[in-house]
PDB file of N, CA and C in Angstrom:
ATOM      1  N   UNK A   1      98.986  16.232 -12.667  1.00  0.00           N
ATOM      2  CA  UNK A   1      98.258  15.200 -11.978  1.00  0.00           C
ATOM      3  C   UNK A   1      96.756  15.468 -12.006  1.00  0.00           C
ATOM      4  N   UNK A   2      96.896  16.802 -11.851  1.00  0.00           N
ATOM      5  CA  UNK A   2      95.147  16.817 -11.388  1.00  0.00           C
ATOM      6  C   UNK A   2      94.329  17.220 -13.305  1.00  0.00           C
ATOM      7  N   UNK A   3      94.769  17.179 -14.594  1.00  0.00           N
ATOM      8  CA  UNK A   3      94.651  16.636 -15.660  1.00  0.00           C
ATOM      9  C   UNK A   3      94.278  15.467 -15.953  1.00  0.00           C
ATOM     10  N   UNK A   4      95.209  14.790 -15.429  1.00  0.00           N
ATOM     11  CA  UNK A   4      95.143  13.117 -15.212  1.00  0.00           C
ATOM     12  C   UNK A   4      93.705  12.592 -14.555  1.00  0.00           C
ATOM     13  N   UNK A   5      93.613  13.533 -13.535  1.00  0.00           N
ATOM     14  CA  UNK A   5      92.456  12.979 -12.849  1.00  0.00           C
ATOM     15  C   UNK A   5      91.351  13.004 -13.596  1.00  0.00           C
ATOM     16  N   UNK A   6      90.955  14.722 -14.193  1.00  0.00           N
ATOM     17  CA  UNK A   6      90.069  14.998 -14.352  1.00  0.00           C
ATOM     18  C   UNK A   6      89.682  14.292 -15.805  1.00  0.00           C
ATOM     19  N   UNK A   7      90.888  13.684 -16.852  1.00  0.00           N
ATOM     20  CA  UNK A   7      90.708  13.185 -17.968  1.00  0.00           C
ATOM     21  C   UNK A   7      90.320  11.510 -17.589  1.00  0.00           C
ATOM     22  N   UNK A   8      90.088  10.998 -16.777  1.00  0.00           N
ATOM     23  CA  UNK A   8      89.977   9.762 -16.037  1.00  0.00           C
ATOM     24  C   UNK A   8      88.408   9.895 -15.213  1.00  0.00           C
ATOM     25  N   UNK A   9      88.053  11.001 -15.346  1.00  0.00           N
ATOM     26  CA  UNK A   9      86.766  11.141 -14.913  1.00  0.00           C
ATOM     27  C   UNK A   9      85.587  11.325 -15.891  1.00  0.00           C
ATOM     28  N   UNK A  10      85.983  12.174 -16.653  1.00  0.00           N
ATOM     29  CA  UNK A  10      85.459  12.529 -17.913  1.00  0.00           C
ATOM     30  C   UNK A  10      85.184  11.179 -18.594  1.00  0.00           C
ATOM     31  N   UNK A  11      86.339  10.051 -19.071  1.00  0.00           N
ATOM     32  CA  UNK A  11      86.339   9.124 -19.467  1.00  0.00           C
ATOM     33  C   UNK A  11      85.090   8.136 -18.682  1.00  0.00           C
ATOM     34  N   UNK A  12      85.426   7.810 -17.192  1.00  0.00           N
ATOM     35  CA  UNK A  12      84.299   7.333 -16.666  1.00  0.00           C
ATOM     36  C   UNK A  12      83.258   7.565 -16.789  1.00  0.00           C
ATOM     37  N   UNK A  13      82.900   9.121 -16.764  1.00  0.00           N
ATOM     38  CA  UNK A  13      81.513   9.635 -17.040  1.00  0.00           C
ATOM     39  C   UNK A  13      80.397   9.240 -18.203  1.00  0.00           C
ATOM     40  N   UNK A  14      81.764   8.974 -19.082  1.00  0.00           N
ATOM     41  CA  UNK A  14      81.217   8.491 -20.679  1.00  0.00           C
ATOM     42  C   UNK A  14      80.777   7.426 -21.071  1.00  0.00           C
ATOM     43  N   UNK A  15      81.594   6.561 -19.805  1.00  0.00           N
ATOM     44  CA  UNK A  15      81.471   5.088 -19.884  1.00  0.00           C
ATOM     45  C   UNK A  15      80.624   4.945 -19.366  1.00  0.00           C
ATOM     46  N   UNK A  16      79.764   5.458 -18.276  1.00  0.00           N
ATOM     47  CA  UNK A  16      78.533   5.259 -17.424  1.00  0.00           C
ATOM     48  C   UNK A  16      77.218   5.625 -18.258  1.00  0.00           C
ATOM     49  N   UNK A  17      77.481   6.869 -19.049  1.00  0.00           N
ATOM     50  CA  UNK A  17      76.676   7.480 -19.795  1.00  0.00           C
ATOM     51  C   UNK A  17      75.961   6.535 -21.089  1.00  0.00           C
ATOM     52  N   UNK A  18      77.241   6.092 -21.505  1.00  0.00           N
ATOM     53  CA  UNK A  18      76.636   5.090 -22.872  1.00  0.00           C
ATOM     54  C   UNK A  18      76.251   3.639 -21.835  1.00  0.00           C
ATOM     55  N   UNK A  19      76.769   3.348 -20.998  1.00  0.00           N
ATOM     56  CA  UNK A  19      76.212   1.968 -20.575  1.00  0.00           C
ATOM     57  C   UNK A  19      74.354   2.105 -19.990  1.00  0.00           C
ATOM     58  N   UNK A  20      74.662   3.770 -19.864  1.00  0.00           N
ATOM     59  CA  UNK A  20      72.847   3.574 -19.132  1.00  0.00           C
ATOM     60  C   UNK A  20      71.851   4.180 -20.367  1.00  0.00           C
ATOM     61  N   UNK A  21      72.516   4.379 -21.203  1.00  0.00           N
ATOM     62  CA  UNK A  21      71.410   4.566 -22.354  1.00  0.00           C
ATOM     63  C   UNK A  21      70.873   3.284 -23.363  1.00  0.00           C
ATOM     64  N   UNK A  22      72.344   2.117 -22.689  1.00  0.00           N
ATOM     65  CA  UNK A  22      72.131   1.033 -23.516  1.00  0.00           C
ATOM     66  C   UNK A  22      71.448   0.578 -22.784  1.00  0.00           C
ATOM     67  N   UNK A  23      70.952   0.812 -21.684  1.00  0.00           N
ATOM     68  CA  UNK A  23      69.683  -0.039 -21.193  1.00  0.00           C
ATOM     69  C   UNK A  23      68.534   0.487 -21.064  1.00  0.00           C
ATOM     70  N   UNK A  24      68.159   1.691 -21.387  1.00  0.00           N
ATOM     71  CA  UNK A  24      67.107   2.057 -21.731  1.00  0.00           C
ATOM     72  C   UNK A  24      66.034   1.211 -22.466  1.00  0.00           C
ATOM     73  N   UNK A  25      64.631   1.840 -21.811  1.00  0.00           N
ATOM     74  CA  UNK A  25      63.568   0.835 -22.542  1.00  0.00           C
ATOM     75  C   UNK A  25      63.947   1.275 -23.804  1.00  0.00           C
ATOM     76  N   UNK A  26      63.497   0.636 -24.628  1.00  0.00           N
ATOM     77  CA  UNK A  26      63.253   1.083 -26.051  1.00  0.00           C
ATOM     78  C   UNK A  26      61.793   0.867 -26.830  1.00  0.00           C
ATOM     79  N   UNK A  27      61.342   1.478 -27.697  1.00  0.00           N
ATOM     80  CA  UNK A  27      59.588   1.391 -27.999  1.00  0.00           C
ATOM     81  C   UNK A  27      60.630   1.186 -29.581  1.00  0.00           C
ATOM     82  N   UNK A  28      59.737   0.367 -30.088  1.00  0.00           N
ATOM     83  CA  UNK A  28      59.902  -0.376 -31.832  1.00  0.00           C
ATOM     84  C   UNK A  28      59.028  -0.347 -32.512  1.00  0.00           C
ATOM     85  N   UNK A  29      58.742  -0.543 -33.254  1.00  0.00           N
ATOM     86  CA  UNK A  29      57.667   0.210 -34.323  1.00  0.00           C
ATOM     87  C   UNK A  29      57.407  -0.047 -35.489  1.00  0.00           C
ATOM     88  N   UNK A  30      57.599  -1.544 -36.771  1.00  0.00           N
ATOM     89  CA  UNK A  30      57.642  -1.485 -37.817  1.00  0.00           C
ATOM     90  C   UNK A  30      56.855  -0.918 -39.076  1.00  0.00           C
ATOM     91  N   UNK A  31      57.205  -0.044 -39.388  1.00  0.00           N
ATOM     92  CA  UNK A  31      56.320   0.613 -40.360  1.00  0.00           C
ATOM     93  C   UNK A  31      56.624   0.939 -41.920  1.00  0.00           C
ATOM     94  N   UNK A  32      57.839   0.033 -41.813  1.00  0.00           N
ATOM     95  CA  UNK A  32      58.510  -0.275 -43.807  1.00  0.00           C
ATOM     96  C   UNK A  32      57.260  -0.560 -44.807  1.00  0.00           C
ATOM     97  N   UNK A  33      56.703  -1.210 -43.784  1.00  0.00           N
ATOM     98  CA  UNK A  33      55.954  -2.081 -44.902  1.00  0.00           C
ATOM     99  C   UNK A  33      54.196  -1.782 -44.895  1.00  0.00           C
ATOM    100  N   UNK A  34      53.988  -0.409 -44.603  1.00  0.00           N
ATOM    101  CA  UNK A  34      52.602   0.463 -44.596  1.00  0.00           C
ATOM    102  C   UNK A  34      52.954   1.488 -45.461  1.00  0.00           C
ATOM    103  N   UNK A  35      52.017   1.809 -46.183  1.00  0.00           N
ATOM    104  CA  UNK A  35      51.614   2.406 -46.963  1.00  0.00           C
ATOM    105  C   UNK A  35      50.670   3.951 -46.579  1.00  0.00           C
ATOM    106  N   UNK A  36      51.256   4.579 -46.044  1.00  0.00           N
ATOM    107  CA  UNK A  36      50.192   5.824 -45.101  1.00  0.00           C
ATOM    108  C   UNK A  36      49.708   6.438 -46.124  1.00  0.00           C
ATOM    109  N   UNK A  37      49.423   6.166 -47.078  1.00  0.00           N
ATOM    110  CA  UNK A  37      48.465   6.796 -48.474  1.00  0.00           C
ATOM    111  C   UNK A  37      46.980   6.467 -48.374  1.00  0.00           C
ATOM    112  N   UNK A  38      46.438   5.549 -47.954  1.00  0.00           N
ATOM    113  CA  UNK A  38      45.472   5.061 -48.127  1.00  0.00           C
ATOM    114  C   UNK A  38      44.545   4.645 -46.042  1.00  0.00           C
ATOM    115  N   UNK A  39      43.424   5.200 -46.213  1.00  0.00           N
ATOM    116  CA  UNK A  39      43.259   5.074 -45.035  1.00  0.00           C
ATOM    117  C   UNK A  39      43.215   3.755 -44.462  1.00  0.00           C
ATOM    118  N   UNK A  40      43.378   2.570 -44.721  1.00  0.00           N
ATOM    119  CA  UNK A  40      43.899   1.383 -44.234  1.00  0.00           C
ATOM    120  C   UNK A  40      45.149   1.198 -43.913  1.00  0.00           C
ATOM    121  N   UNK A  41      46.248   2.114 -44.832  1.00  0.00           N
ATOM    122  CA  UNK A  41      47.596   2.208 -44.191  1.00  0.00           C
ATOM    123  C   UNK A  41      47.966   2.690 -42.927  1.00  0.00           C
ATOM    124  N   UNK A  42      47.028   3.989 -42.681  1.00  0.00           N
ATOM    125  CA  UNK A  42      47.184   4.429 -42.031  1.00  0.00           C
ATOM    126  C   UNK A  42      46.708   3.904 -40.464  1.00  0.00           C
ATOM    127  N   UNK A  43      45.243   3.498 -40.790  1.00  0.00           N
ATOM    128  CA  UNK A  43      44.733   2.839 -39.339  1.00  0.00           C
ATOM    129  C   UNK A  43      45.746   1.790 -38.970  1.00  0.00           C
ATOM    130  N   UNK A  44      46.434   0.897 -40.391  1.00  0.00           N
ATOM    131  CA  UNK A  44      47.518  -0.100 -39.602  1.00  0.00           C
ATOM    132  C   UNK A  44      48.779   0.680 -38.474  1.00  0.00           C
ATOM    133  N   UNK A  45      49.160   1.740 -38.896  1.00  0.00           N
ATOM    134  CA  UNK A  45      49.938   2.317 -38.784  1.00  0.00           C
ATOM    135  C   UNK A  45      49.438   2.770 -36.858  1.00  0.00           C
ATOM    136  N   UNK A  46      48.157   3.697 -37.049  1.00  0.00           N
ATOM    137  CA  UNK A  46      47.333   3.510 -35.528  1.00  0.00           C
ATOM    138  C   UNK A  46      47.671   2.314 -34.483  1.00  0.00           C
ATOM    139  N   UNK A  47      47.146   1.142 -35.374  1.00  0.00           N
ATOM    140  CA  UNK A  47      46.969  -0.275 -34.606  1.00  0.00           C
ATOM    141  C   UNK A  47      48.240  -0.437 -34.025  1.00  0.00           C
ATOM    142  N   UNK A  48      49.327  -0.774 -35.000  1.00  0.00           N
ATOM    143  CA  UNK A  48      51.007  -0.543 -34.149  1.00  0.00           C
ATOM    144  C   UNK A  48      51.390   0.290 -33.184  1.00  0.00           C
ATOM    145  N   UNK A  49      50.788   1.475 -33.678  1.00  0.00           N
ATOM    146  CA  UNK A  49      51.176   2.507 -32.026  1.00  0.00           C
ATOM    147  C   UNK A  49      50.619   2.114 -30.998  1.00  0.00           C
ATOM    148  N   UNK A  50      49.358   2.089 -31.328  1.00  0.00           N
ATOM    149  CA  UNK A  50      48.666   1.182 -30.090  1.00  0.00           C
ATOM    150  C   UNK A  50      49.471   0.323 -29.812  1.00  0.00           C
ATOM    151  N   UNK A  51      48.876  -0.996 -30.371  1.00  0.00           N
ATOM    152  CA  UNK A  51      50.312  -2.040 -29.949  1.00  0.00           C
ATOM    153  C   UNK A  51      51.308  -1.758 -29.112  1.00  0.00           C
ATOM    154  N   UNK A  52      52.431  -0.976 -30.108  1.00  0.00           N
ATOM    155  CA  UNK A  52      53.636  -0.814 -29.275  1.00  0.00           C
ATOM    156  C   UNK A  52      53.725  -0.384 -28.032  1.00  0.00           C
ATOM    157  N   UNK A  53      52.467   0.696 -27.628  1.00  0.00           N
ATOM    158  CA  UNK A  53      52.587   1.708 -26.536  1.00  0.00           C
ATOM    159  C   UNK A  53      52.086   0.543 -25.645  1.00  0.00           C
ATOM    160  N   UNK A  54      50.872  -0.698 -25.622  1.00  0.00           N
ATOM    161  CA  UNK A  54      51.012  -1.167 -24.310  1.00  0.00           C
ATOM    162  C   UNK A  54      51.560  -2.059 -24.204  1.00  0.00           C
ATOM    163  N   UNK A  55      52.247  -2.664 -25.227  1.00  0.00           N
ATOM    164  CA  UNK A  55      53.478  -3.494 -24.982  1.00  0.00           C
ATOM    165  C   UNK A  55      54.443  -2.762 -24.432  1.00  0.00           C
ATOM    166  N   UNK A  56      55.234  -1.539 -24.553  1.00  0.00           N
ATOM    167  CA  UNK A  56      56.263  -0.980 -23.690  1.00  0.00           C
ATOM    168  C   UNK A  56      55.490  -0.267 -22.642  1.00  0.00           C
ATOM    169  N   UNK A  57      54.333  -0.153 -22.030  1.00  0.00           N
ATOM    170  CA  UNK A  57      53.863  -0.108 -20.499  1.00  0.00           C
ATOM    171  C   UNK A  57      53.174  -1.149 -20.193  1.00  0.00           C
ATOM    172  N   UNK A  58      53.107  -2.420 -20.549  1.00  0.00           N
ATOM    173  CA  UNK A  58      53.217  -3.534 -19.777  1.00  0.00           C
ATOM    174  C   UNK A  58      54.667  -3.854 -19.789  1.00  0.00           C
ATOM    175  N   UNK A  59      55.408  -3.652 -20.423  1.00  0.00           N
ATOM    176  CA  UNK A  59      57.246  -4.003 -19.718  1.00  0.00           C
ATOM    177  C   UNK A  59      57.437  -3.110 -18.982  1.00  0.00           C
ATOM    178  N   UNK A  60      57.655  -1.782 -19.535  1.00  0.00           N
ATOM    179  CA  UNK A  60      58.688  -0.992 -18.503  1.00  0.00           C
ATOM    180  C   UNK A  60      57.443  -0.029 -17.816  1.00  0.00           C
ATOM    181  N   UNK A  61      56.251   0.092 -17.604  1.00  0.00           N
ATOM    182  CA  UNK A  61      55.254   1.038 -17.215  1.00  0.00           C
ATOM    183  C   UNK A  61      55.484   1.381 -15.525  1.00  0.00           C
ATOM    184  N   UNK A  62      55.547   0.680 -14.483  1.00  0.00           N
ATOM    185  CA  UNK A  62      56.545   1.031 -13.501  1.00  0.00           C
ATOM    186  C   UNK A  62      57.972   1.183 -13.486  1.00  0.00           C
ATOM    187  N   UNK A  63      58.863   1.116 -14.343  1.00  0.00           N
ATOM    188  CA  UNK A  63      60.137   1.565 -14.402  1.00  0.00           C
ATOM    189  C   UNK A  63      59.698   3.043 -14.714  1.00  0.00           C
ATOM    190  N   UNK A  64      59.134   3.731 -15.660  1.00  0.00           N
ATOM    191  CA  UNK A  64      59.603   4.886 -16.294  1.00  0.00           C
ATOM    192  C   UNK A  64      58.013   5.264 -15.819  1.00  0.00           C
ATOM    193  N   UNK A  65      56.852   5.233 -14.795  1.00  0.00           N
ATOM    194  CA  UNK A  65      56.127   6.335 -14.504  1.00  0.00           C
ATOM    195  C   UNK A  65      56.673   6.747 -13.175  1.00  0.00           C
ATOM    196  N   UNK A  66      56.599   8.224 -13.035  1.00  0.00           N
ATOM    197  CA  UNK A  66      56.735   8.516 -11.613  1.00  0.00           C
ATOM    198  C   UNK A  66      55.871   8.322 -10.375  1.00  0.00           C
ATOM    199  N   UNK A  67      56.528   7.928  -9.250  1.00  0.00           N
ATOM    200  CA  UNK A  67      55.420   7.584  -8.018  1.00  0.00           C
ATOM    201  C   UNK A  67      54.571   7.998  -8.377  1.00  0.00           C
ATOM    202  N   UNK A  68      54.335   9.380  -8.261  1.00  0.00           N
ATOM    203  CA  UNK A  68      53.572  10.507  -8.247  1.00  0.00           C
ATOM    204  C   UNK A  68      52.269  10.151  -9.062  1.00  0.00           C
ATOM    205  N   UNK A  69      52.332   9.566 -10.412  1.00  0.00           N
ATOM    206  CA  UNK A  69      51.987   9.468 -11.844  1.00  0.00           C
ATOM    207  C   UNK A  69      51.370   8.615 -12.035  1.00  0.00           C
ATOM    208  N   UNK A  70      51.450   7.136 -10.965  1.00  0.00           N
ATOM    209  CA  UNK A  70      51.237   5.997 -10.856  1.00  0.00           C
ATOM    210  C   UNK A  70      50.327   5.554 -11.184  1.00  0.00           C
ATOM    211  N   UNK A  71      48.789   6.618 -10.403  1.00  0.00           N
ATOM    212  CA  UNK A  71      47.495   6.548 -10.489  1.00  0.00           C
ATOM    213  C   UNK A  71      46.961   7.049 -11.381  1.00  0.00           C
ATOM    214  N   UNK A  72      47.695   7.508 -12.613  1.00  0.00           N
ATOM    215  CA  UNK A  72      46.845   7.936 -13.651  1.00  0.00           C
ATOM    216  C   UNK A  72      47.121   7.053 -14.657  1.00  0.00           C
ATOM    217  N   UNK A  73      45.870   6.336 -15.195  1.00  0.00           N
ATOM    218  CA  UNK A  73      46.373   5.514 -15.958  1.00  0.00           C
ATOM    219  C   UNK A  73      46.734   5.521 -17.304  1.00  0.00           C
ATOM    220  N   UNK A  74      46.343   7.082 -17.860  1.00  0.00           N
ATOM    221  CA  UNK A  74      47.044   7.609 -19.520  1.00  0.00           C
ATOM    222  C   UNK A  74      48.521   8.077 -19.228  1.00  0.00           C
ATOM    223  N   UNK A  75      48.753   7.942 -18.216  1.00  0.00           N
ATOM    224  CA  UNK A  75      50.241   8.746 -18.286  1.00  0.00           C
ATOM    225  C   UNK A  75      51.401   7.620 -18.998  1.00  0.00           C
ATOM    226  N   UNK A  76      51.509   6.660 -18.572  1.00  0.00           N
ATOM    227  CA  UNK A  76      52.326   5.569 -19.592  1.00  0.00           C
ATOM    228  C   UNK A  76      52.088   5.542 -21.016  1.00  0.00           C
ATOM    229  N   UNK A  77      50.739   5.196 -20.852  1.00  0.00           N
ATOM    230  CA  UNK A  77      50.122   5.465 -22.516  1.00  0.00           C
ATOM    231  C   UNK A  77      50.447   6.893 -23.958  1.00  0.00           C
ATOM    232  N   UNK A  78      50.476   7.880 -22.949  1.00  0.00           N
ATOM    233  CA  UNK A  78      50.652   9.190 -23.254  1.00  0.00           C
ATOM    234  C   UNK A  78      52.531   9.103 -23.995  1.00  0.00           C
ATOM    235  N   UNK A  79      53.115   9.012 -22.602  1.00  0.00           N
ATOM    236  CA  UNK A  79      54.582   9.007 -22.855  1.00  0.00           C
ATOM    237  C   UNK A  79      54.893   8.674 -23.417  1.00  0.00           C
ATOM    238  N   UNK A  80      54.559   7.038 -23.764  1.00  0.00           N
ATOM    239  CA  UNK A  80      55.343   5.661 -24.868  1.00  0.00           C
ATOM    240  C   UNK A  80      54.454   6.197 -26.491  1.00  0.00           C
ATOM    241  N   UNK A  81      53.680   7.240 -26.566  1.00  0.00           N
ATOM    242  CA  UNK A  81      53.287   7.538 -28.297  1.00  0.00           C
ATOM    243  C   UNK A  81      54.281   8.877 -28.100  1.00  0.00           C
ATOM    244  N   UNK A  82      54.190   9.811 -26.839  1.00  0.00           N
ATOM    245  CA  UNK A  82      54.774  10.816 -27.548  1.00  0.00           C
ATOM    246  C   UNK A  82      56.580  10.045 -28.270  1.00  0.00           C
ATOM    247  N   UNK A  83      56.791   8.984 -27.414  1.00  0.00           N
ATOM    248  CA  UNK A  83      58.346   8.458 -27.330  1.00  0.00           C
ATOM    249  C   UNK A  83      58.116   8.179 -29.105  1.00  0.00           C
ATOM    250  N   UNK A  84      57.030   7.045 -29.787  1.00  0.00           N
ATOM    251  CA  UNK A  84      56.994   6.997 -30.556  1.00  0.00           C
ATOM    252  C   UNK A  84      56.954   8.018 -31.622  1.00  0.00           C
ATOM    253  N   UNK A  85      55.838   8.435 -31.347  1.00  0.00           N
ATOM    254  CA  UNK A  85      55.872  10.214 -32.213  1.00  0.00           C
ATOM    255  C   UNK A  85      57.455  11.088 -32.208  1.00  0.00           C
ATOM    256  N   UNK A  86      57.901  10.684 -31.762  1.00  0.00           N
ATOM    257  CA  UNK A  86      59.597  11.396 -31.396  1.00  0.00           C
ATOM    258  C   UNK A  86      60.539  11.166 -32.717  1.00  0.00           C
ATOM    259  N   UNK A  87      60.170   9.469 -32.770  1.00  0.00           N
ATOM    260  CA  UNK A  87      61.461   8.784 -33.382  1.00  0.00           C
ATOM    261  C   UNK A  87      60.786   8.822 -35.195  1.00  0.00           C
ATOM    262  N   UNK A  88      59.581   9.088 -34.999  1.00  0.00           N
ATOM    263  CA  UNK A  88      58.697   8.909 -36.511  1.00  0.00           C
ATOM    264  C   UNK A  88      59.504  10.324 -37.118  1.00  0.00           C
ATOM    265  N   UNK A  89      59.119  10.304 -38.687  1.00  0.00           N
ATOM    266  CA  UNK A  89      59.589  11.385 -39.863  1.00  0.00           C
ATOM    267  C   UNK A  89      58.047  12.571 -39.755  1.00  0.00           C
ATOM    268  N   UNK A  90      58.446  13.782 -40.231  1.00  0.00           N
ATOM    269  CA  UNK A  90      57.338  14.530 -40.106  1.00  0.00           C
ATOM    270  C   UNK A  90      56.219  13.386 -40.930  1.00  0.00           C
ATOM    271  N   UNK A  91      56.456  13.383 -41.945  1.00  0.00           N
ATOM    272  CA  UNK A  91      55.031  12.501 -42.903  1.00  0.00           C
ATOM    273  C   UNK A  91      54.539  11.247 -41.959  1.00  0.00           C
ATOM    274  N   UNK A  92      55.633  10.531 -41.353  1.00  0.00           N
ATOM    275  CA  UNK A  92      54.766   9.303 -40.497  1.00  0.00           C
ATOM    276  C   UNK A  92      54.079  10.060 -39.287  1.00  0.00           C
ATOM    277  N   UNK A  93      54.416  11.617 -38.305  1.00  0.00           N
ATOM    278  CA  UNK A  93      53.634  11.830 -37.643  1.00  0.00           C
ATOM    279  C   UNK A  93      52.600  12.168 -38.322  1.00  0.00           C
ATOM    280  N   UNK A  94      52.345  13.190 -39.429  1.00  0.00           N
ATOM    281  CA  UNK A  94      51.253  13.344 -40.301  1.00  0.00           C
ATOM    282  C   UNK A  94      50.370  12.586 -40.327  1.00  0.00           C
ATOM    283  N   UNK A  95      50.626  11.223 -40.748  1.00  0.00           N
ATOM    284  CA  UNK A  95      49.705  10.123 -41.453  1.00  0.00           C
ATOM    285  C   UNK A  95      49.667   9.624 -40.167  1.00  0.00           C
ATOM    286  N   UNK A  96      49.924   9.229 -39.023  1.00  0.00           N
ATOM    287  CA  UNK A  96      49.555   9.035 -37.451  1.00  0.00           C
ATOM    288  C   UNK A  96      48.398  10.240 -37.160  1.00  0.00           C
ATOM    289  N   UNK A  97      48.746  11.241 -37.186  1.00  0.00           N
ATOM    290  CA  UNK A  97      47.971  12.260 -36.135  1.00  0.00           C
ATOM    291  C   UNK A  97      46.443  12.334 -37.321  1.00  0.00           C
ATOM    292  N   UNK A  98      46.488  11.799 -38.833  1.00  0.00           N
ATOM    293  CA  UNK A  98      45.300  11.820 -39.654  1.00  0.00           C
ATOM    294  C   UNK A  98      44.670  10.307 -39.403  1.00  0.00           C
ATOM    295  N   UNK A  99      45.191   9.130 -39.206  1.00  0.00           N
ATOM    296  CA  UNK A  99      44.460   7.915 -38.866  1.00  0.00           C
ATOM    297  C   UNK A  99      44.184   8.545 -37.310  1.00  0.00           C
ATOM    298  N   UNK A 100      44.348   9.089 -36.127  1.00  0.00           N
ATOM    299  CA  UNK A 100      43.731   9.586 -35.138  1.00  0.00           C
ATOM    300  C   UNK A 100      42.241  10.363 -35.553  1.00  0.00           C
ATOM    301  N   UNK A 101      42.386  11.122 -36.673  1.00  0.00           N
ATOM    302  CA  UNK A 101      41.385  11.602 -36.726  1.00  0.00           C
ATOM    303  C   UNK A 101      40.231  10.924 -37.338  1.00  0.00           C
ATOM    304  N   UNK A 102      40.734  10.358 -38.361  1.00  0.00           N
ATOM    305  CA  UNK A 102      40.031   9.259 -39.121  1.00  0.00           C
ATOM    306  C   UNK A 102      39.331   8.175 -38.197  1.00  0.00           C
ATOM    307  N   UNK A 103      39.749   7.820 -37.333  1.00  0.00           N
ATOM    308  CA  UNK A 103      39.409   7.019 -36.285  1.00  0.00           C
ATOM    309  C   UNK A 103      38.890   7.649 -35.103  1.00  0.00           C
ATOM    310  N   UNK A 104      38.192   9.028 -35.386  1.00  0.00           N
ATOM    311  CA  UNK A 104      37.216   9.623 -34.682  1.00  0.00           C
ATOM    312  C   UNK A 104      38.037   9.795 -33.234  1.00  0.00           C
ATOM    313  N   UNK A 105      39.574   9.285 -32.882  1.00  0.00           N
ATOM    314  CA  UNK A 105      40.160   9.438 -31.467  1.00  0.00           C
ATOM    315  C   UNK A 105      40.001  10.822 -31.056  1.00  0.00           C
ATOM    316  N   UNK A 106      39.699  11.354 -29.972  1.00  0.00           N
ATOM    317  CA  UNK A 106      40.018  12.983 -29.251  1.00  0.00           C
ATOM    318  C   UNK A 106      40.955  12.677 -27.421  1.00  0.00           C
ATOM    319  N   UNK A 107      41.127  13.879 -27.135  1.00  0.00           N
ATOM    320  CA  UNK A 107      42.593  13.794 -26.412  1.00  0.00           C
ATOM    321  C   UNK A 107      43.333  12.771 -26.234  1.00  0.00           C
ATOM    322  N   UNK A 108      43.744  12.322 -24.757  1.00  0.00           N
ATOM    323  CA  UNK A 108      44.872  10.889 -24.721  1.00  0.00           C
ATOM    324  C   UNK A 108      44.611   9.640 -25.422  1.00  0.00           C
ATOM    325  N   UNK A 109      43.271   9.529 -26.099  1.00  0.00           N
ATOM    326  CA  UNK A 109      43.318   8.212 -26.126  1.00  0.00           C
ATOM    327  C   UNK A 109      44.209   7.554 -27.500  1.00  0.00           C
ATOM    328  N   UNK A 110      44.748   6.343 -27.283  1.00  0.00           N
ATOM    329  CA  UNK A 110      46.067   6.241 -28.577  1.00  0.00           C
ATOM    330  C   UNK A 110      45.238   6.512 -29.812  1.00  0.00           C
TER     331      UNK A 110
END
């Protein structure tokens, strides 16, 4: 019996688990169609992160900052590139973190 239970819990657990990841924000990013060879690819490539990052903290930017966090206003900004920087290939962070430089950016700013 107490198998039963615990295989009935486990199961629930799983089911809760995938239902709350399917609602997770999600940050999107199209970048098929850039070319990070050329420093125009790359600043496009900039412009989208930008983009994306205050499009997903104008949606979810009070869902996912902490109270605490509220009042700083790079902390959304910060999170939603590292989120991006996460899901990118080493070469797309490469050619990201070189249009940063190319574009004269220094610390948080996208």
């Amino acid at each position: 019996m107490r198998v039963t239970i615990c295989a009935v819990a486990i199961l629930l657990g799983a089911c809760a688990e995938h239902s709350a990841l399917a609602s997770e924000p999600r940050l999107r990013i199209r970048v098929a169609d850039i070319s990070t060879d050329t420093p125009s690819g790359r600043a496009e490539l900039r412009r989208r992160v930008v983009d994306a990052t205050r499009r997903f903290c104008a949606d979810y930017g009070a869902e996912i900052t902490p109270h605490e966090s509220r009042e700083d206003p790079r902390y959304c900004p910060d999170m939603a590139r590292s989120l991006a920087m996460s899901g990118m290939t080493r070469d797309l962070r490469r050619a990201y973190d070189l249009a940063r430089h190319e574009a004269k950016v220094v610390g948080s700013a996208p």
